[in-house]
C-alpha atoms as a PDB file:
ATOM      1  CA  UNK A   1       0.000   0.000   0.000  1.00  0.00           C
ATOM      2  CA  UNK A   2       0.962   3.770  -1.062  1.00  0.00           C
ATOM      3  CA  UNK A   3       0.178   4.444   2.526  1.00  0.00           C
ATOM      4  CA  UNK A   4       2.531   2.080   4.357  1.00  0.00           C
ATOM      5  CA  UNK A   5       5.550   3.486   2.127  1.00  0.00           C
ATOM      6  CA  UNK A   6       4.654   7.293   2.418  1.00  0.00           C
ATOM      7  CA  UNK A   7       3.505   7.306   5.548  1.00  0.00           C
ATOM      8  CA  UNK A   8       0.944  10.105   5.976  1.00  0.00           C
ATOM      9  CA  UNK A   9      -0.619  11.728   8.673  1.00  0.00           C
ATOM     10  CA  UNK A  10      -3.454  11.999   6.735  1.00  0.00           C
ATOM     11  CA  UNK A  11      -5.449  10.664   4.275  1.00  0.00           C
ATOM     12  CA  UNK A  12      -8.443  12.173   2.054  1.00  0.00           C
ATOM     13  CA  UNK A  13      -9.515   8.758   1.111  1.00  0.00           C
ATOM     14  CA  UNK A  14     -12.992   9.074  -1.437  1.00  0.00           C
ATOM     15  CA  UNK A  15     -15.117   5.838  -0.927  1.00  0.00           C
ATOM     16  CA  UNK A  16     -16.338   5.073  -4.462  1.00  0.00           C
ATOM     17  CA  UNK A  17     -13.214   4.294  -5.864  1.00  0.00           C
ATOM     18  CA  UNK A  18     -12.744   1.269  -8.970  1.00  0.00           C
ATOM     19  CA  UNK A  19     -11.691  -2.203  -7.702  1.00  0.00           C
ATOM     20  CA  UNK A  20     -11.350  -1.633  -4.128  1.00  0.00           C
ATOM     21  CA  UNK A  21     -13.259   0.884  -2.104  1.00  0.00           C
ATOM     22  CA  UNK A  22     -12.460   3.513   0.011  1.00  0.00           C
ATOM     23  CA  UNK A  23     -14.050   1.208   3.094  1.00  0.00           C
ATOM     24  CA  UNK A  24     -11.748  -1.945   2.300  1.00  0.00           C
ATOM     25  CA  UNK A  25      -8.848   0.388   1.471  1.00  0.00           C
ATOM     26  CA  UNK A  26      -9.299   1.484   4.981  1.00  0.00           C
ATOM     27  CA  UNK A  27      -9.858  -1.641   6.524  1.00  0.00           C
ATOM     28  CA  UNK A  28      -6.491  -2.306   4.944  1.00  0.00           C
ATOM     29  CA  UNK A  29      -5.300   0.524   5.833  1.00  0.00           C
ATOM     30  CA  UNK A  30      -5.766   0.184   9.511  1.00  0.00           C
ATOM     31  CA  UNK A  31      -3.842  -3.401   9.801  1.00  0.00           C
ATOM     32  CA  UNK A  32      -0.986  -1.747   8.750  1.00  0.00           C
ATOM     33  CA  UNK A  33       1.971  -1.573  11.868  1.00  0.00           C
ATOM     34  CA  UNK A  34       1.503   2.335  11.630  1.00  0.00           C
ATOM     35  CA  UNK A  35      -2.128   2.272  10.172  1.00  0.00           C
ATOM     36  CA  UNK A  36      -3.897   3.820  13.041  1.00  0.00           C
ATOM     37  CA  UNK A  37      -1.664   6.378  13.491  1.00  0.00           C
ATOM     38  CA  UNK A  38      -3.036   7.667  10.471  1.00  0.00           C
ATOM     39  CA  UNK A  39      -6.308  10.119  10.787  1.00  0.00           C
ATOM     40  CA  UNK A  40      -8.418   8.965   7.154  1.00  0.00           C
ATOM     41  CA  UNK A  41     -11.582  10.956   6.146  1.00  0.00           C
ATOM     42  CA  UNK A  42     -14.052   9.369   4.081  1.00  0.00           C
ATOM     43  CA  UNK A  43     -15.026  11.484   1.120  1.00  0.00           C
ATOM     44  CA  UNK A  44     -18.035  10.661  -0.045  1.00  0.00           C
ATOM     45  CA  UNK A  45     -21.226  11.653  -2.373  1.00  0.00           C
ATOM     46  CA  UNK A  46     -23.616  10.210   0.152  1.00  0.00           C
ATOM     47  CA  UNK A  47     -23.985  11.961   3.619  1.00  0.00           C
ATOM     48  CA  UNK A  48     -26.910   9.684   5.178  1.00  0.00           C
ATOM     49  CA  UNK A  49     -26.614   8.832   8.763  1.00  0.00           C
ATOM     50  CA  UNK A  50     -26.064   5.195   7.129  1.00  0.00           C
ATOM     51  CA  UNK A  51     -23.118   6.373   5.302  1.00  0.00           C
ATOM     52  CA  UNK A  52     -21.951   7.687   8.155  1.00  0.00           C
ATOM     53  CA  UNK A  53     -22.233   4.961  10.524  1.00  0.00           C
ATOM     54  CA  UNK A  54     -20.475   2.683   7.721  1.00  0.00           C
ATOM     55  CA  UNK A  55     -17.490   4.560   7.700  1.00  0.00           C
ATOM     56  CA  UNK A  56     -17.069   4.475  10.944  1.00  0.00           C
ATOM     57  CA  UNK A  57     -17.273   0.846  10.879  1.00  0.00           C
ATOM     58  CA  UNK A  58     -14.855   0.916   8.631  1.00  0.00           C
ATOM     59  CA  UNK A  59     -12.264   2.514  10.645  1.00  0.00           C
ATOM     60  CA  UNK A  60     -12.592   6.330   9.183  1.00  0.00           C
ATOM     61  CA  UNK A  61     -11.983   9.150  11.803  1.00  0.00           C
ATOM     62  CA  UNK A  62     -14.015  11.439  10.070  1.00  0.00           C
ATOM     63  CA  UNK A  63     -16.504  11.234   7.018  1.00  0.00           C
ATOM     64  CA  UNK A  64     -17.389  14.922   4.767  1.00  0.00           C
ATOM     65  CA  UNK A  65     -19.514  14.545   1.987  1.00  0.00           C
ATOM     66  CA  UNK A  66     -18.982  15.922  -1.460  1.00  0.00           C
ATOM     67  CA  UNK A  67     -18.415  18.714  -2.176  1.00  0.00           C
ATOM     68  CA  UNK A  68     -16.578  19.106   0.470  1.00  0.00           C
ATOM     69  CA  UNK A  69     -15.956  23.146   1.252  1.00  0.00           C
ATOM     70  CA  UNK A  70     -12.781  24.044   2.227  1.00  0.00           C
ATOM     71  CA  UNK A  71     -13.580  25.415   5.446  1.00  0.00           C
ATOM     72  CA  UNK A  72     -14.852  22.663   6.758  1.00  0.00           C
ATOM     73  CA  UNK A  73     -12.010  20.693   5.581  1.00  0.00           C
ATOM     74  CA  UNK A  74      -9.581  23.272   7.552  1.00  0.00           C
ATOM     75  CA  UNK A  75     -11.472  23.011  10.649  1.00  0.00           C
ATOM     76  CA  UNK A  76     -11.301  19.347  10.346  1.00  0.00           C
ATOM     77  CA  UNK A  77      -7.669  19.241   9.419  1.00  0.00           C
ATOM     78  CA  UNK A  78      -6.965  22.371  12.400  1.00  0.00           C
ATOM     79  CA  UNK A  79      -8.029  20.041  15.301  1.00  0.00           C
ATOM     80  CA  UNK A  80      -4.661  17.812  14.312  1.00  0.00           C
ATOM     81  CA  UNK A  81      -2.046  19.889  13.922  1.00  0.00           C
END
């Protein structure tokens, strides 16, 4: 995984992605040794509570749906660093 080699401290990850999605890439994500150091946000067209609660499931720290506005992305990002 990109992840494991780069090693971010965070990841915009959008769920609807070809071939694996953004929920399995975070499953994946999270075995890694450093993989829940990492804060992931699920970016996503679909906002419903459901949608939500999935990516939590899934292991996201956060979950903004599309489009996501910039300030909101700042605050999220502000709370980190």
């Amino acid at each position: 995984l990109a992840a494991e080699s780069l090693r971010p401290d965070v990841i915009l990850l959008d769920i609807g992605m070809p071939d694996l999605n953004g929920y399995d890439t975070c499953r994946l994500i999270r075995q890694q040794p450093r993989g829940n150091e990492v804060f992931i946000v699920a970016v996503s067209g679909y906002g419903q509570k459901e949608d939500q609660q999935r990516a939590q499931e899934a292991g996201f720290n956060q979950h903004l749906t599309k489009p996501v506005e910039v300030e909101v992305l700042i605050q999220v990002l502000s709370r980190l660093f």
